[in-house]
Protein backbone atom coordinates (compact mmCIF):
# COMPACT_ATOMS: atom_id res chain seq x y z
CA UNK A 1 -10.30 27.26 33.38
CA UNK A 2 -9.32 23.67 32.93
CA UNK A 3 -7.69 23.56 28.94
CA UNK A 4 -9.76 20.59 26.87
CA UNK A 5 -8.01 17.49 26.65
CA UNK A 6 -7.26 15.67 23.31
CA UNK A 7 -9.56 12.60 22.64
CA UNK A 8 -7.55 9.49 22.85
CA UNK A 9 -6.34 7.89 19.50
CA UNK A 10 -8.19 4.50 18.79
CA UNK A 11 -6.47 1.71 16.97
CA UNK A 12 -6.41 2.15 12.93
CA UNK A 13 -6.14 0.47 9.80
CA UNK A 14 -4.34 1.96 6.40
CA UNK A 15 -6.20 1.68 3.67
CA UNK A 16 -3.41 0.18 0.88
CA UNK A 17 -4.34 -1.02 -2.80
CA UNK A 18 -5.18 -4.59 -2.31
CA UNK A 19 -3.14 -5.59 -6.10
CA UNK A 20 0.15 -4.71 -7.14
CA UNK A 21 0.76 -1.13 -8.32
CA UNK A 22 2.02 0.46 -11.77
CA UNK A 23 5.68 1.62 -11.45
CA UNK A 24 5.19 5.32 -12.43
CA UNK A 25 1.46 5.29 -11.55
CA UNK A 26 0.38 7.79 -8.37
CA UNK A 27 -2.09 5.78 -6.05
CA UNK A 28 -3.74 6.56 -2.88
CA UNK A 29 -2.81 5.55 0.30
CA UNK A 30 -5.25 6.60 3.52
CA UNK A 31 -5.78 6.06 6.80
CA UNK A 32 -9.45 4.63 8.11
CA UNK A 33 -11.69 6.81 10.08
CA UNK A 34 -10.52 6.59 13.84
CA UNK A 35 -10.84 8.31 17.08
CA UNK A 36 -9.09 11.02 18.11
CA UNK A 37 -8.35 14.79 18.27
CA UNK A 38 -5.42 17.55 17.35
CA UNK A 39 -3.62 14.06 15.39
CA UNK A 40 -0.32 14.25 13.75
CA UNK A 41 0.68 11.61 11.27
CA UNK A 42 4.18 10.93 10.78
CA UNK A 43 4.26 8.72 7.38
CA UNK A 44 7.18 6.53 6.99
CA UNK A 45 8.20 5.40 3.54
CA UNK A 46 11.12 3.38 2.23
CA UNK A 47 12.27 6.20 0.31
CA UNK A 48 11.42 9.52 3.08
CA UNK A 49 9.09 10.57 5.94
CA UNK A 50 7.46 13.47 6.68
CA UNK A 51 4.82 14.51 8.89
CA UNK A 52 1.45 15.59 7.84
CA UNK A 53 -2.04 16.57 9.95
CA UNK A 54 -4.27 14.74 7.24
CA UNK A 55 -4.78 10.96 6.50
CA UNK A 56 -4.29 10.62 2.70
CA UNK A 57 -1.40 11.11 0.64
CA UNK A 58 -0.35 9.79 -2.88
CA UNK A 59 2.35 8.22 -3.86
CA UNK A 60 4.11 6.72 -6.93
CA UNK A 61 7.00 4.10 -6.98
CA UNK A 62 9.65 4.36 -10.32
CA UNK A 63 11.03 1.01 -9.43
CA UNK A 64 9.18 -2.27 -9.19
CA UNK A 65 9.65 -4.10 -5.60
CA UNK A 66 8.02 -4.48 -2.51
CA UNK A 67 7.76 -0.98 -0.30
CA UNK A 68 6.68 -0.81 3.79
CA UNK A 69 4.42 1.85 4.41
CA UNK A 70 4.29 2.72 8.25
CA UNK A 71 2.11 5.47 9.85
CA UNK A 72 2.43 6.85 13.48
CA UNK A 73 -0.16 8.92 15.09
CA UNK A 74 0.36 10.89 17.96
CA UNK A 75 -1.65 13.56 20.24
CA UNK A 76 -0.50 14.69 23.82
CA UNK A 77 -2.65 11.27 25.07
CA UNK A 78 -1.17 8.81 23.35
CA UNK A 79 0.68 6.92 19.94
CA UNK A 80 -1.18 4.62 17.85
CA UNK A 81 0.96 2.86 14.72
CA UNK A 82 -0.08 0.60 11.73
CA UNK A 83 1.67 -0.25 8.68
CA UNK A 84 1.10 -2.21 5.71
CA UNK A 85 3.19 -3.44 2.31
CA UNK A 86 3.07 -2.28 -0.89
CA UNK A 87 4.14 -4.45 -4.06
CA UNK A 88 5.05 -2.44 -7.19
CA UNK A 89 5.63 -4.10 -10.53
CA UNK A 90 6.56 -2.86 -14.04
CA UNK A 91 3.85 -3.07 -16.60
CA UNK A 92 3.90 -6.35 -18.20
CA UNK A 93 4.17 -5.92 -22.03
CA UNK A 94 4.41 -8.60 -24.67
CA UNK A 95 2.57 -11.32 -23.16
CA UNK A 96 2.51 -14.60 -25.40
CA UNK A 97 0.90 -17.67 -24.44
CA UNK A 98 3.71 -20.33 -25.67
CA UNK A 99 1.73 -24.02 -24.62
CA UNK A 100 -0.01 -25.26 -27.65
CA UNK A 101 -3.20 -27.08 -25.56
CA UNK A 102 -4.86 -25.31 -22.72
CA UNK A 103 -7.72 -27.75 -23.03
CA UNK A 104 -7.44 -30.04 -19.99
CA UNK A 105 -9.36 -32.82 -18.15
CA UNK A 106 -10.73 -31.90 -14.83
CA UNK A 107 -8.47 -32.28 -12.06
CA UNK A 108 -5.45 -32.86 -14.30
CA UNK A 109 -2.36 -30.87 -13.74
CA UNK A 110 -1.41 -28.72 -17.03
CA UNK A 111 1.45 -26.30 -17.54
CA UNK A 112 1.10 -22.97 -19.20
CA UNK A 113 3.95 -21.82 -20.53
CA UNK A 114 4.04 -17.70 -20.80
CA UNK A 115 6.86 -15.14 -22.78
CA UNK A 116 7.15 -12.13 -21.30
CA UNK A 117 8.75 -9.63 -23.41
CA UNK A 118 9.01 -6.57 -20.75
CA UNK A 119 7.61 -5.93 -17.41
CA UNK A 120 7.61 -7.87 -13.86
């Protein structure tokens, strides 16, 4: 009997929020559909990496900054990787618009002065 081979793993994307994330918010990362049998995912994260046979996990940042997510999927045919960035902010809190116009002439430069009195 000849054993079955594993499909080949085609090239992939990770699906990332496309805007900054919450500190202390979970959120979804994922992996898009691909080619490709008996897959392990090793997810690496700033902060650990572990390995996991499915292709979403969620995660949650405490500290505002900008995190690397990197994935690595592997079968006994071959390794496929993709990674992607993550930026986390604090929420902002206190916002006060401090400029006394913001009517402006077309095509005129203006500047909009902002307090911030927590968050990044």
């Amino acid at each position: 009997m000849f054993p079955f081979a594993d499909i080949p793993i085609s090239q992939f994307s990770l699906r990332l929020p496309n805007h900054p994330v919450k500190t202390g918010d979970f959120f979804l990362i994922s992996i898009e559909p691909h080619e490709g049998t008996n897959i392990v995912y090793r997810w690496e994260l700033d902060d650990e990496d572990f390995t996991k046979t499915t292709k979403t996990l969620y995660q949650v940042y405490s500290d505002p900054g900008v995190y690397k997510v990197q994935v690595t999927a592997s079968n006994k045919n071959n390794t496929v990787r993709a990674s992607g960035i993550i930026v986390a902010q604090n929420e902002i809190k206190g916002l006060e618009c401090v400029t006394d116009t913001v009517a402006v002439v077309p095509m005129e430069e203006i500047v909009i002065e902002w307090i911030i009195s927590q968050g990044s």
